[in-house]
C-alpha atoms as a PDB file:
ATOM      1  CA  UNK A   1       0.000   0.000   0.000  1.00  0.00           C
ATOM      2  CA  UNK A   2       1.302   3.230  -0.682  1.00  0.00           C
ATOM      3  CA  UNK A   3       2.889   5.091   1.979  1.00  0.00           C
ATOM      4  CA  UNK A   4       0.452   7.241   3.778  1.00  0.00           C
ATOM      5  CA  UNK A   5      -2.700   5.304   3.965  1.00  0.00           C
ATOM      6  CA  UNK A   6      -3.757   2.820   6.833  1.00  0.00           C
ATOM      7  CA  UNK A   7      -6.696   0.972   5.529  1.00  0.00           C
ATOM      8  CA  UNK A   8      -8.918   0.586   8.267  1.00  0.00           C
ATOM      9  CA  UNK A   9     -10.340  -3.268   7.167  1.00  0.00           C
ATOM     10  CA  UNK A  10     -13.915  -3.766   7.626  1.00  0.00           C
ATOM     11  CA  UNK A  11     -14.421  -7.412   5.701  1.00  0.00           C
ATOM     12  CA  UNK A  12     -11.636  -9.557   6.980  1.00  0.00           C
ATOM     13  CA  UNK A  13     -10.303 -11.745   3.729  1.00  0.00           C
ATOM     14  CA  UNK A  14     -10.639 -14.952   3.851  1.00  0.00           C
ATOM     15  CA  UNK A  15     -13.657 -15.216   5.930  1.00  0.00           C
ATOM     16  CA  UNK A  16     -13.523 -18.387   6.965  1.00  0.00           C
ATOM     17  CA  UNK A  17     -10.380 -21.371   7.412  1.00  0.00           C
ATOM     18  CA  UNK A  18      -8.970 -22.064   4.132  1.00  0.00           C
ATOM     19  CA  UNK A  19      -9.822 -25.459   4.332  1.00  0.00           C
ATOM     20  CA  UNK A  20     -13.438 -24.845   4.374  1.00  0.00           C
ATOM     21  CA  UNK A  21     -13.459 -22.584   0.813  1.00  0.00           C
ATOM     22  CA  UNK A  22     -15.129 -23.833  -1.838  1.00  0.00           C
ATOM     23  CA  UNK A  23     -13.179 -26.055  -4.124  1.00  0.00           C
ATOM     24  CA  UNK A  24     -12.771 -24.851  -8.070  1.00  0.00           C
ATOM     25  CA  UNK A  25     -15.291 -27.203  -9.172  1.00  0.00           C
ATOM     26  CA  UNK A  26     -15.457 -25.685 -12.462  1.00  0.00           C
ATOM     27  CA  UNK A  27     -19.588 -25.345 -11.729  1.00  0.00           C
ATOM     28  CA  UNK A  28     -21.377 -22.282 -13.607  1.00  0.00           C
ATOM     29  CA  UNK A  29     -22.622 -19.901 -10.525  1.00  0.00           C
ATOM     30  CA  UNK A  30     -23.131 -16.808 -12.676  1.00  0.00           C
ATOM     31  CA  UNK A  31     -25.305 -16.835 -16.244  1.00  0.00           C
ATOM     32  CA  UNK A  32     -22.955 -13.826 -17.543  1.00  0.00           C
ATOM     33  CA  UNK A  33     -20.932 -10.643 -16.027  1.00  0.00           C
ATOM     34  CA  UNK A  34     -23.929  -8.829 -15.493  1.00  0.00           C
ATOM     35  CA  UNK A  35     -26.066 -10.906 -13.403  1.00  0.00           C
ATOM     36  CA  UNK A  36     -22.699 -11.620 -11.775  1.00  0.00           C
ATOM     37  CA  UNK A  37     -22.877  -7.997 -10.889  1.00  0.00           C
ATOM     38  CA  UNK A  38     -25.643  -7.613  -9.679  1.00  0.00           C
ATOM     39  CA  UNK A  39     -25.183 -10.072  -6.928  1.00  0.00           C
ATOM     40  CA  UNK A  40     -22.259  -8.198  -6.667  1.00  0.00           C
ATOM     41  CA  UNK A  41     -23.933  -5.194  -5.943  1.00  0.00           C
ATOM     42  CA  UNK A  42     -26.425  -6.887  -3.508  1.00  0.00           C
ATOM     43  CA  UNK A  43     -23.257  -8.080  -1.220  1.00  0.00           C
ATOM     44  CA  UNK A  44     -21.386  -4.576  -1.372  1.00  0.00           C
ATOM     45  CA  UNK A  45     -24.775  -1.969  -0.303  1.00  0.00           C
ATOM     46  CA  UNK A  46     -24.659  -2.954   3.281  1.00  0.00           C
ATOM     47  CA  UNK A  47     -20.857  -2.351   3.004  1.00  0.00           C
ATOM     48  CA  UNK A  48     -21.412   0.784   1.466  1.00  0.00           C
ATOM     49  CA  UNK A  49     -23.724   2.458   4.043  1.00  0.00           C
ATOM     50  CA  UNK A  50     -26.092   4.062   1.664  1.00  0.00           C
ATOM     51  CA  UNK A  51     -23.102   5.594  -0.206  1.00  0.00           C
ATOM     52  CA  UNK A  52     -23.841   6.970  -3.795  1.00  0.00           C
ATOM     53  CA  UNK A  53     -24.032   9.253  -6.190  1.00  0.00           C
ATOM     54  CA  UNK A  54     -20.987  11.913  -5.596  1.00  0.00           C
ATOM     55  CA  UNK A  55     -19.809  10.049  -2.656  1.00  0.00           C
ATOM     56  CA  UNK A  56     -19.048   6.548  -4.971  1.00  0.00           C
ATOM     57  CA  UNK A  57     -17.056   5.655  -7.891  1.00  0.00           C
ATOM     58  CA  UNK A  58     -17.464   2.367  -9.432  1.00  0.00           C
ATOM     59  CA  UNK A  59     -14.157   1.534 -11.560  1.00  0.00           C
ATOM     60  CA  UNK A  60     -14.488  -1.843 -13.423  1.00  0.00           C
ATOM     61  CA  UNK A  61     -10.968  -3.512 -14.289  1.00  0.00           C
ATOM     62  CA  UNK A  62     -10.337  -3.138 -17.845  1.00  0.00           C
ATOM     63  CA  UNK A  63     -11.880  -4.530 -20.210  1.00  0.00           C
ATOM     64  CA  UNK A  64     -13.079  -7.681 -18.524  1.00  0.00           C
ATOM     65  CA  UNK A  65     -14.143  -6.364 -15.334  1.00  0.00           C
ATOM     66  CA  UNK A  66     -15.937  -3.452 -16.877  1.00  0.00           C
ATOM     67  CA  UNK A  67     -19.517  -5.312 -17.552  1.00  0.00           C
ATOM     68  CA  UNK A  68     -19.924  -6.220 -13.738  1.00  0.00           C
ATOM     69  CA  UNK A  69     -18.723  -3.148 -12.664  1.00  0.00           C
ATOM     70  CA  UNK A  70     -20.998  -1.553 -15.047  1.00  0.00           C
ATOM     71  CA  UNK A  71     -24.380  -3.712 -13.573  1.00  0.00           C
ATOM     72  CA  UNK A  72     -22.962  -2.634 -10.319  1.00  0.00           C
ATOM     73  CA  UNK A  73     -22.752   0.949 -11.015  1.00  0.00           C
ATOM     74  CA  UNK A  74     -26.405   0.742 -12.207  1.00  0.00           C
ATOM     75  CA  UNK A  75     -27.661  -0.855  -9.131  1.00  0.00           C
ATOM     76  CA  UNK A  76     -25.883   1.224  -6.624  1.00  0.00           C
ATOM     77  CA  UNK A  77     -26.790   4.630  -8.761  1.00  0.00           C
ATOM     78  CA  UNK A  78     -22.734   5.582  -8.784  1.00  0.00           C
ATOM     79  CA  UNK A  79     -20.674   7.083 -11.761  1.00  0.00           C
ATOM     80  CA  UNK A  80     -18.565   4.273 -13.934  1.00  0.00           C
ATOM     81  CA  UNK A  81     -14.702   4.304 -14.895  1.00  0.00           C
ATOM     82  CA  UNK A  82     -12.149   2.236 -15.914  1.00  0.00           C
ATOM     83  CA  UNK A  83      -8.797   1.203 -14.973  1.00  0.00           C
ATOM     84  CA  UNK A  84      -6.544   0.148 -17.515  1.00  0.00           C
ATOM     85  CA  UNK A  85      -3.851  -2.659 -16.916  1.00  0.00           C
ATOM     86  CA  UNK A  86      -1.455  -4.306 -18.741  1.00  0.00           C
ATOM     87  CA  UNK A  87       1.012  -7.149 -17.432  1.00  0.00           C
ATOM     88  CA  UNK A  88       4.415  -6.586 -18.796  1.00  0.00           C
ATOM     89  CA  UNK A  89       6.501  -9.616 -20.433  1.00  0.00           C
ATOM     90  CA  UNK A  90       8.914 -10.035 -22.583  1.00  0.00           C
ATOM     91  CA  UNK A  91       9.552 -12.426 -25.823  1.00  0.00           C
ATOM     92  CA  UNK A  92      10.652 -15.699 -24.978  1.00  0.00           C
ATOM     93  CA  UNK A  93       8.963 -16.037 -21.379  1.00  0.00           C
ATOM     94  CA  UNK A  94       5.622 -16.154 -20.820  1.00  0.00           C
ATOM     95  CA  UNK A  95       5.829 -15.276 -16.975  1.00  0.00           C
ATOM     96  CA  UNK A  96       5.198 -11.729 -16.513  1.00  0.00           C
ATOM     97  CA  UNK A  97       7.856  -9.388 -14.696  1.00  0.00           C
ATOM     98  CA  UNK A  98       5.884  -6.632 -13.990  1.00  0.00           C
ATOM     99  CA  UNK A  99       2.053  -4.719 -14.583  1.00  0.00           C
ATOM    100  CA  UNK A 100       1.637  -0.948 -15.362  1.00  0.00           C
ATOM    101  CA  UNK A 101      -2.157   0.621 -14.790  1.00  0.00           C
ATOM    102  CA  UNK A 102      -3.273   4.395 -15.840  1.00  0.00           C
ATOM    103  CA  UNK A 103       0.166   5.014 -17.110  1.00  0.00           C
ATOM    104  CA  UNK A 104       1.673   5.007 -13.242  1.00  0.00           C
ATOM    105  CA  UNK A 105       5.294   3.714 -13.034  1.00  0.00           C
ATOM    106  CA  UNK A 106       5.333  -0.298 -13.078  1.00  0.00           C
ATOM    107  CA  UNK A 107       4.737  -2.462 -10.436  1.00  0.00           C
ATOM    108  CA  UNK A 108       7.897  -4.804 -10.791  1.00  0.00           C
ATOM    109  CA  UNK A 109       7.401  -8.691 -10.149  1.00  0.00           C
ATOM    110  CA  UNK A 110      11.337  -8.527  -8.651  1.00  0.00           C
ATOM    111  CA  UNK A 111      11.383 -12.146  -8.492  1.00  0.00           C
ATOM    112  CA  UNK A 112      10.401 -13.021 -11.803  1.00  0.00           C
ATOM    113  CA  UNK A 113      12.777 -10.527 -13.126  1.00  0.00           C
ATOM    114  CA  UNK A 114      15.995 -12.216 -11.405  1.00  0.00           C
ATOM    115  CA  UNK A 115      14.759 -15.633 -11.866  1.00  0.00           C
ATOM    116  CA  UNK A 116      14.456 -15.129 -15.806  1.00  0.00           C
ATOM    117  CA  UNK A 117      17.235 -12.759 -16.085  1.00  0.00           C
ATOM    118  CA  UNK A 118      15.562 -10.073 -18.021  1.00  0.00           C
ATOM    119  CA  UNK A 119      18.180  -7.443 -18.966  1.00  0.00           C
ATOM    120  CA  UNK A 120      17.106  -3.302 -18.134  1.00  0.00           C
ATOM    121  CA  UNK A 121      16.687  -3.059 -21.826  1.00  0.00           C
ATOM    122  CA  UNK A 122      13.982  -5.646 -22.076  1.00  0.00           C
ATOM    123  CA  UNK A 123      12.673  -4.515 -19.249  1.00  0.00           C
ATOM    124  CA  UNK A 124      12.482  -1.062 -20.635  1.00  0.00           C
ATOM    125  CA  UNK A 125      11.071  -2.017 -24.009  1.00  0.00           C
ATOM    126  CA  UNK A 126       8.221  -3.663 -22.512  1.00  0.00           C
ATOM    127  CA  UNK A 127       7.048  -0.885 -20.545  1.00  0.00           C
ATOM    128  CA  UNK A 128       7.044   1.225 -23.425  1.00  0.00           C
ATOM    129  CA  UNK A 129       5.361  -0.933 -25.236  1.00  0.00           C
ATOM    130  CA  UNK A 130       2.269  -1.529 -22.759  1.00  0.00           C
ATOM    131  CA  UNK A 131       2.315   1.993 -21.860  1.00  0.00           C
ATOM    132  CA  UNK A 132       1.581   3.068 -25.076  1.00  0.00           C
ATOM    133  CA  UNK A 133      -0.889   0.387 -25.135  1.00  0.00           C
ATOM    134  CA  UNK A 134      -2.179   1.660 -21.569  1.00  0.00           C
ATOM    135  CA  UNK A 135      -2.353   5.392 -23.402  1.00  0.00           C
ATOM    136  CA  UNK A 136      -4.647   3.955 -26.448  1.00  0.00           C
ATOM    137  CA  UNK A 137      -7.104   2.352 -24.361  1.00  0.00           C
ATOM    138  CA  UNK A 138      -7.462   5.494 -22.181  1.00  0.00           C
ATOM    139  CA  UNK A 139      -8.423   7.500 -24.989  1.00  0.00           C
ATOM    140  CA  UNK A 140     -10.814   4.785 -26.833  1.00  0.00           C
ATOM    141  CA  UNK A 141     -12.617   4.191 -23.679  1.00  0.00           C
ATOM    142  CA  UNK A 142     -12.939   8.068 -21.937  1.00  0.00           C
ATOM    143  CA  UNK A 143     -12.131  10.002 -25.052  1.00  0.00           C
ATOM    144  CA  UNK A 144     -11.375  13.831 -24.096  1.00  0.00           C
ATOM    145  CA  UNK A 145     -11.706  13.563 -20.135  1.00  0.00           C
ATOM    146  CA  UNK A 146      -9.477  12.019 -17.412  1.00  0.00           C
ATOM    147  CA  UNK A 147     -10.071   9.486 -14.816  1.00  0.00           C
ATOM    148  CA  UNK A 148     -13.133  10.437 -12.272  1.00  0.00           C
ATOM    149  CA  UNK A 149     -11.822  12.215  -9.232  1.00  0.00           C
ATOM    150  CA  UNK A 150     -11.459   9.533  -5.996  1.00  0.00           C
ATOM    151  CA  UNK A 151     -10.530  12.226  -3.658  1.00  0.00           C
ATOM    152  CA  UNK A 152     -12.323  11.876  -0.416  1.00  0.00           C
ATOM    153  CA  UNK A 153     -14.640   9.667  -2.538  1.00  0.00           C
ATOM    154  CA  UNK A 154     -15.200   5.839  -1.611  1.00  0.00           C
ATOM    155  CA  UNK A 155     -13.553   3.804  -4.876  1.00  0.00           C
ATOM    156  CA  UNK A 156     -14.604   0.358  -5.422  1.00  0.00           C
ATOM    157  CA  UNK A 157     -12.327  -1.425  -8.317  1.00  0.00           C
ATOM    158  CA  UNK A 158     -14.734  -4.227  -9.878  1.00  0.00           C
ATOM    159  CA  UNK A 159     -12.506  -7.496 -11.399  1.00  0.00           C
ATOM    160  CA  UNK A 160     -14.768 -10.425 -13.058  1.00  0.00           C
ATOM    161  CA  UNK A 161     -12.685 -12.497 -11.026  1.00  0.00           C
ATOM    162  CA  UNK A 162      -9.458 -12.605  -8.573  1.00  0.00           C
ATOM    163  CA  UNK A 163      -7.068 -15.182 -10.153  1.00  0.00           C
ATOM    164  CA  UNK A 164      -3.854 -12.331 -10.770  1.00  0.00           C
ATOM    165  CA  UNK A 165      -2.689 -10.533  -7.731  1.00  0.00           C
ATOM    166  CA  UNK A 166      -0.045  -8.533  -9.956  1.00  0.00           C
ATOM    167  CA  UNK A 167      -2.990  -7.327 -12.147  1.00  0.00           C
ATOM    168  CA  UNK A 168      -5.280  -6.009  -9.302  1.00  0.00           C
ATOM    169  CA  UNK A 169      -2.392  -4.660  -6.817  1.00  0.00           C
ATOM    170  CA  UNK A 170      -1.291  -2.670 -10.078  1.00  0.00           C
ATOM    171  CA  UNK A 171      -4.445  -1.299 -10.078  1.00  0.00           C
ATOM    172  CA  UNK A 172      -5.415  -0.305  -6.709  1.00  0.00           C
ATOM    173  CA  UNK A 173      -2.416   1.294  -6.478  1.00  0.00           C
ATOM    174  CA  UNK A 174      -2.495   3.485  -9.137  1.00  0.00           C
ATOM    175  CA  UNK A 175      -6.308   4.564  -7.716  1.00  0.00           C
ATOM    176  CA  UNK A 176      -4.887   4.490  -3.561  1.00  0.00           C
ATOM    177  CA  UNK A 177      -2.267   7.351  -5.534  1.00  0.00           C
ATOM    178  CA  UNK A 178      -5.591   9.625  -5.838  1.00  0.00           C
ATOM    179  CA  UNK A 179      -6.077   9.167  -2.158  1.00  0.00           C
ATOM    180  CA  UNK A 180      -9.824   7.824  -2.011  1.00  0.00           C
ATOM    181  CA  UNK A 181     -11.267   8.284   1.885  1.00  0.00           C
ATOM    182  CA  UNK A 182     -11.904   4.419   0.988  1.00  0.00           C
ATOM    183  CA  UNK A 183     -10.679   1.556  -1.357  1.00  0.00           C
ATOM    184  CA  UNK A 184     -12.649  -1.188  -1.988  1.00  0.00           C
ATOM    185  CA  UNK A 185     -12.061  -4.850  -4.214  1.00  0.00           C
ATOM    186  CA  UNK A 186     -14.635  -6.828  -5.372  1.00  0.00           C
ATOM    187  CA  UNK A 187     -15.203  -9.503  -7.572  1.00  0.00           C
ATOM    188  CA  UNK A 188     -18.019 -12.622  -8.239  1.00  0.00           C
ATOM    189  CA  UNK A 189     -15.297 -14.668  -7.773  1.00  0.00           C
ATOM    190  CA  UNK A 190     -11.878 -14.708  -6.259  1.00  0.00           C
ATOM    191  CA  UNK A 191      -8.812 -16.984  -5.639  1.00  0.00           C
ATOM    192  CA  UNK A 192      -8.869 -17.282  -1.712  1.00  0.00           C
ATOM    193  CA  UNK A 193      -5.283 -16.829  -1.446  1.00  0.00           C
ATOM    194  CA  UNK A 194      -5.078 -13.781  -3.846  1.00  0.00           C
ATOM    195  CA  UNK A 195      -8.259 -12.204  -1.563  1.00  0.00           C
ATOM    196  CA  UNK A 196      -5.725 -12.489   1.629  1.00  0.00           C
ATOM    197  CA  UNK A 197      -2.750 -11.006   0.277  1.00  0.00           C
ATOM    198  CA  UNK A 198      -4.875  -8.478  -1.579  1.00  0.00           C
ATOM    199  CA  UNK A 199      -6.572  -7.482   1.357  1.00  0.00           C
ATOM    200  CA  UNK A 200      -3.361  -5.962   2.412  1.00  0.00           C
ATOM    201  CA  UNK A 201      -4.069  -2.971  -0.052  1.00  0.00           C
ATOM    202  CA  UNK A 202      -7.017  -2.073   0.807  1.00  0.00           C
ATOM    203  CA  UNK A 203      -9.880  -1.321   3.582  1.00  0.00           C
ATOM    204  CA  UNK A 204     -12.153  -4.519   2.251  1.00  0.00           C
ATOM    205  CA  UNK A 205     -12.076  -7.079   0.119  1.00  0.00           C
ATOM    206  CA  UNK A 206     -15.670  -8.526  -1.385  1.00  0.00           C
ATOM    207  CA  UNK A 207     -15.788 -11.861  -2.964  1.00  0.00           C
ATOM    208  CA  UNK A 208     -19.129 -14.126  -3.600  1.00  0.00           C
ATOM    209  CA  UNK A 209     -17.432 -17.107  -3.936  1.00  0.00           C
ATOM    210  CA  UNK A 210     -13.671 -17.642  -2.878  1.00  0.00           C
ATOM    211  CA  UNK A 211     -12.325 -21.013  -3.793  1.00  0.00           C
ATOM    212  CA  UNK A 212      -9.108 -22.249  -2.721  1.00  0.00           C
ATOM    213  CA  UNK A 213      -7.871 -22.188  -5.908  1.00  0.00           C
ATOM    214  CA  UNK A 214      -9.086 -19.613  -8.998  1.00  0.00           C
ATOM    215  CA  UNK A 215      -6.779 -20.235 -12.134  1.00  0.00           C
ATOM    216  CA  UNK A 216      -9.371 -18.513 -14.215  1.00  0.00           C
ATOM    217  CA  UNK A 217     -12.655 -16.659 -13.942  1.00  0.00           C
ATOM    218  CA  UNK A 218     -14.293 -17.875 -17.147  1.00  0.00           C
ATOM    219  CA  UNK A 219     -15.867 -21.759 -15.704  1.00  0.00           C
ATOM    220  CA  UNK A 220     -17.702 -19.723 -13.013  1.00  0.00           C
ATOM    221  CA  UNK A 221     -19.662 -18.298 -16.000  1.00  0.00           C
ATOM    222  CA  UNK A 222     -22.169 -19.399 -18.428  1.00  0.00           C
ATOM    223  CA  UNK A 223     -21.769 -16.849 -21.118  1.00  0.00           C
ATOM    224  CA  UNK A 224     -17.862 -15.581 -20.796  1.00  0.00           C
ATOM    225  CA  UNK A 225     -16.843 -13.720 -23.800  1.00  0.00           C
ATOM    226  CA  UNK A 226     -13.628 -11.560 -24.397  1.00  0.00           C
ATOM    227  CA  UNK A 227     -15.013  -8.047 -23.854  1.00  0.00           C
ATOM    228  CA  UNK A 228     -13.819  -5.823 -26.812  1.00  0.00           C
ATOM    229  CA  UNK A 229     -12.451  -1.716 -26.782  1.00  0.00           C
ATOM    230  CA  UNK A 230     -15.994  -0.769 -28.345  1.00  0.00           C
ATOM    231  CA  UNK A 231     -17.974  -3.012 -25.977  1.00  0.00           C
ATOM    232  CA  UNK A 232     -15.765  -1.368 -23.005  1.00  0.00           C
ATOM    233  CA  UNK A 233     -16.134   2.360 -24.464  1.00  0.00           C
ATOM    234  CA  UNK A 234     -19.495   1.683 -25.123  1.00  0.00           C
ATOM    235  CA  UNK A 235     -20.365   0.719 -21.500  1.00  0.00           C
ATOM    236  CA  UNK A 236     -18.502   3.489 -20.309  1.00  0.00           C
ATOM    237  CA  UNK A 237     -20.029   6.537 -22.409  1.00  0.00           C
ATOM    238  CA  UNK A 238     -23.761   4.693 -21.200  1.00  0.00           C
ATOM    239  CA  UNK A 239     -23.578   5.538 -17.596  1.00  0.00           C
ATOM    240  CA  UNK A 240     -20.306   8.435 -17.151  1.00  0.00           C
ATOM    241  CA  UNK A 241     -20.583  11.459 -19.060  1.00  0.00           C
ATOM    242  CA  UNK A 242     -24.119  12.629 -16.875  1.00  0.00           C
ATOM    243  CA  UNK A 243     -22.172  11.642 -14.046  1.00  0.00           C
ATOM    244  CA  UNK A 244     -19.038  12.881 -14.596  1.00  0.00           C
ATOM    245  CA  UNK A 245     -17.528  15.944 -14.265  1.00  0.00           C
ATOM    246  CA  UNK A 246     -18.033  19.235 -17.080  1.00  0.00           C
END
């Protein structure tokens, strides 16, 4: 967590012994992301406290996450944004070193990075490369405006499902450097062990379902297609520009 912020957890993460999550049994729980969401949305209002409107900002995890969030946004009456994210490798290994998210400097996997022996020039290539990337979907999905303020606002950053911690701690970082009065994960689904460490960034952590073991979000969904730019911009521009700011 960034220096300067002492999240104040409400949810502890797991919530119960390990051994008593549910196992990945590969079972559909959700139809599709947006039913997903809104049993997302059910489990975060108590959380909340009435929260909305000026007070909330709904950011779904780009592109994937963005459909729940947006079902969540709906349901709780709160502004939509995105958070862009983009794991940084390099040719020849298919670990990733690193992540980069709204153009912040990268959050380095310093393991990976000895372990694979990726020079500073590789290294460097690949965050230019993803930056740029980072830069492109920015403008497709919130053409002409930046990021919604989280100042003193409550954030919640919406994933379709926990199963990379580099990917989501790259994220709430960038949005704990706005300094929200509260930062908030959720997901439909979420790798138990991710959750815990996760938890570490933030003041709560809100899972439906947390197996002991998430590899990948898609079997906990009937209908799990790759969400496009134009399906993510065009989710965006439904529910922000009222919302956002002039």
């Amino acid at each position: 967590m960034p220096a300067g912020r002492s999240p104040a957890r409400t949810t502890p993460v797991p919530t119960e012994p390990l051994e008593h999550l549910e196992d990945e049994d590969r079972s559909v729980r959700f139809l599709d992301r947006s039913t997903a969401g809104h049993q997302l949305a059910l489990r975060l209002a108590p959380l909340l406290g009435g929260r909305a409107g000026a007070e909330l900002v709904v950011l779904g995890l780009a592109p994937g996450g963005l459909p729940v969030a947006a079902e969540v946004a709906e349901s709780l009456g709160a502004p939509l944004d995105a958070t862009v994210v983009r794991l940084l490798t390099v040719p020849g290994h298919d670990r990733p070193v690193g992540a980069i998210a709204d153009g912040d400097p990268p959050l380095l996997d310093r393991y990976a990075l000895e372990s694979l022996g990726i020079t500073s020039a590789e290294l460097d290539a690949s965050v230019r490369r993803e930056r740029v990337e980072v830069h492109r979907r920015e403008a497709l999905y919130r053409p002409g405006r930046a990021r919604l303020p989280l100042c003193g606002r409550t954030a919640v950053l919406v994933s379709d499902g926990l199963t990379d911690a580099l990917t989501a701690r790259a994220a709430l970082h960038a949005l704990a450097a706005d300094h929200p009065e509260r930062l908030i994960l959720a997901a439909p689904v979420g790798d138990a062990r991710i959750a815990a460490d996760l938890s570490r960034d933030v003041d709560a952590v809100v899972c439906l379902h947390l197996p002991r073991y998430a590899h990948a979000a898609g079997p906990w969904y009937g209908e799990f297609h790759e969400v496009t730019d134009r399906e993510a911009a065009v989710l965006l521009q439904r529910r922000t520009p009222a919302d956002g700011p002039d």
